[in-house]
Protein backbone atom coordinates (compact mmCIF):
# COMPACT_ATOMS: atom_id res chain seq x y z
CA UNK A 1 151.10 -97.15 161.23
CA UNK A 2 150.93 -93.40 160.33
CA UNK A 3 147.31 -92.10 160.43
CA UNK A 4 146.08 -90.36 157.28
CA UNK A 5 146.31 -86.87 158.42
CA UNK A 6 149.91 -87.34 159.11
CA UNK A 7 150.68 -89.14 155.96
CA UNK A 8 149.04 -86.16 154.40
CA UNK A 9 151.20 -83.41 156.40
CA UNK A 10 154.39 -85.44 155.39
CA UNK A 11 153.51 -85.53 151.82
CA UNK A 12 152.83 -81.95 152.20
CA UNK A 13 156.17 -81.18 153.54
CA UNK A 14 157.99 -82.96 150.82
CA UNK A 15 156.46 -81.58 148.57
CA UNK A 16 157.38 -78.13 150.46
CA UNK A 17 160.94 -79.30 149.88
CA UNK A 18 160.91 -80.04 146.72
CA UNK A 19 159.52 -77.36 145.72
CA UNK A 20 162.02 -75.41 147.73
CA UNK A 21 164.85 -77.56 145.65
CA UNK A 22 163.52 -76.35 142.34
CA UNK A 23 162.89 -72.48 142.98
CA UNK A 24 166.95 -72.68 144.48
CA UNK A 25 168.12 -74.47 141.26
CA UNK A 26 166.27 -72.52 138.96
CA UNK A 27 167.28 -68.96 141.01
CA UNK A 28 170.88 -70.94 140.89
CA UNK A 29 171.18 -70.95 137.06
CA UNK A 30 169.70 -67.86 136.49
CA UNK A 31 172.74 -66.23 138.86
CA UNK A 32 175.03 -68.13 136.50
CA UNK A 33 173.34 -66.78 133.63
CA UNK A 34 173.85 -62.81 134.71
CA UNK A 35 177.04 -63.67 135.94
CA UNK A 36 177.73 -64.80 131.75
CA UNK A 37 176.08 -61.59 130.77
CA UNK A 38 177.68 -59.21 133.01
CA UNK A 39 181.19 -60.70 131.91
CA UNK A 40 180.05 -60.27 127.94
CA UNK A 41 179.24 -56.42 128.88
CA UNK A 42 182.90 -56.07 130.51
CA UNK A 43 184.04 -57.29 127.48
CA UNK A 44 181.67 -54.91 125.26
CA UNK A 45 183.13 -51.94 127.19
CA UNK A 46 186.81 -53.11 127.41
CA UNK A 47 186.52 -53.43 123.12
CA UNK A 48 187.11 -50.57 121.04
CA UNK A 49 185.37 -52.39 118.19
CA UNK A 50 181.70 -50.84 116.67
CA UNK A 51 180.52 -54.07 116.08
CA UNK A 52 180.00 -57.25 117.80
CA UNK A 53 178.27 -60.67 116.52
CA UNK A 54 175.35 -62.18 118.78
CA UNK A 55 174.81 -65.91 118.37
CA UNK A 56 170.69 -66.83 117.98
CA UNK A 57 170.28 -70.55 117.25
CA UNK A 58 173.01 -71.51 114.62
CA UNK A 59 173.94 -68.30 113.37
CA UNK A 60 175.65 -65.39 114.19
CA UNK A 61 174.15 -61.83 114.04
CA UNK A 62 176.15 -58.52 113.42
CA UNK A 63 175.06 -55.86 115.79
CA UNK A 64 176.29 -52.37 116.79
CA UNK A 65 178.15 -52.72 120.23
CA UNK A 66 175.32 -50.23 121.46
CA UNK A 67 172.34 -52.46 120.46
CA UNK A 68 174.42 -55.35 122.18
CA UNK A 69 174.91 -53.62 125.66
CA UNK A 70 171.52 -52.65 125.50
CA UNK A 71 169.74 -56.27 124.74
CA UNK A 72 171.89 -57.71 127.39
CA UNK A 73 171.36 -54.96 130.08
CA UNK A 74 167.35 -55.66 129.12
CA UNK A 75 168.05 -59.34 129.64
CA UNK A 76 169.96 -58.96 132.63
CA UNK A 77 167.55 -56.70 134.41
CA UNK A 78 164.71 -59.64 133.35
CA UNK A 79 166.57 -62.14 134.98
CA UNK A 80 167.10 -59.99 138.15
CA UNK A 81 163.32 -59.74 138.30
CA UNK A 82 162.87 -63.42 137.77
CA UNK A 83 165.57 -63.72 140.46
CA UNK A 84 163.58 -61.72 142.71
CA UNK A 85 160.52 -63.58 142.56
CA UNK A 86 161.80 -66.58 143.30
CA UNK A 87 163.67 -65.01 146.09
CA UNK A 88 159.91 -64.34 147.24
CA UNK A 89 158.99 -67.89 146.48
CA UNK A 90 161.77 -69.70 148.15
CA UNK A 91 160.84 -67.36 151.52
CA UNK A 92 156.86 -68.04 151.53
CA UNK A 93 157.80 -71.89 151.17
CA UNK A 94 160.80 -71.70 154.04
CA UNK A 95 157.84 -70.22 156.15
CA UNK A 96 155.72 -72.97 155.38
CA UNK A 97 158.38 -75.82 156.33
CA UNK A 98 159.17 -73.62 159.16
CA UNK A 99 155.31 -74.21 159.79
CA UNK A 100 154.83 -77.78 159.45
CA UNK A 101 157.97 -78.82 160.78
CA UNK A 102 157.22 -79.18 164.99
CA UNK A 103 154.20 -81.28 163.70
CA UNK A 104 156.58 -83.45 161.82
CA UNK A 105 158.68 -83.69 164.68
CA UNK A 106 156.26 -84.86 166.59
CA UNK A 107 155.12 -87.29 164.03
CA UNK A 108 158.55 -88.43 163.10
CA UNK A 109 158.94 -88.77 167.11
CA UNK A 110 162.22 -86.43 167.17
């Protein structure tokens, strides 16, 4: 029977990893989500139009090709921050597993 101090340090360390599983997917679609934007600014430069239409909800907006690059370089450099942070997030929780990990070795009997 596991004693309650080590059923305590394994619930710990799952929740560790699932944390760990959420800050990856989340930094996961956010990558996919600048790798969309950076392809729509390729595009924006490649076009010799003025204008461009931006879809928000069900309709579509007409913008200048200026305003667009410059919403999506402001959303892309938001979701590069974002990125960031969780970069810091996934490390301080990697440390922590890193931490608790020998004791649930030892636990575990491995």
């Amino acid at each position: 029977m596991v004693k309650d101090d080590n059923k305590e340090l394994l619930n710990q360390f799952q929740a560790y990893q699932q944390q760990l599983q959420a800050v990856l997917i989340q930094k996961e679609n956010l990558r996919l989500q600048i790798l969309e934007i950076d392809k729509a600014l390729e595009e924006l430069e490649a076009s010799k139009e003025k204008e461009a239409y931006k879809i928000a909800g069900p309709i579509m907006i007409k913008r200048t090709t200026t305003q667009l690059k410059k919403e999506l370089k402001e959303r892309k450099d938001s979701f590069d921050l974002r990125v960031k942070s969780l970069e810091k997030a996934e490390e301080r929780i990697v440390t922590k597993l890193k931490e608790i990990e020998p004791e649930i070795k030892k636990i575990m009997g491995v």
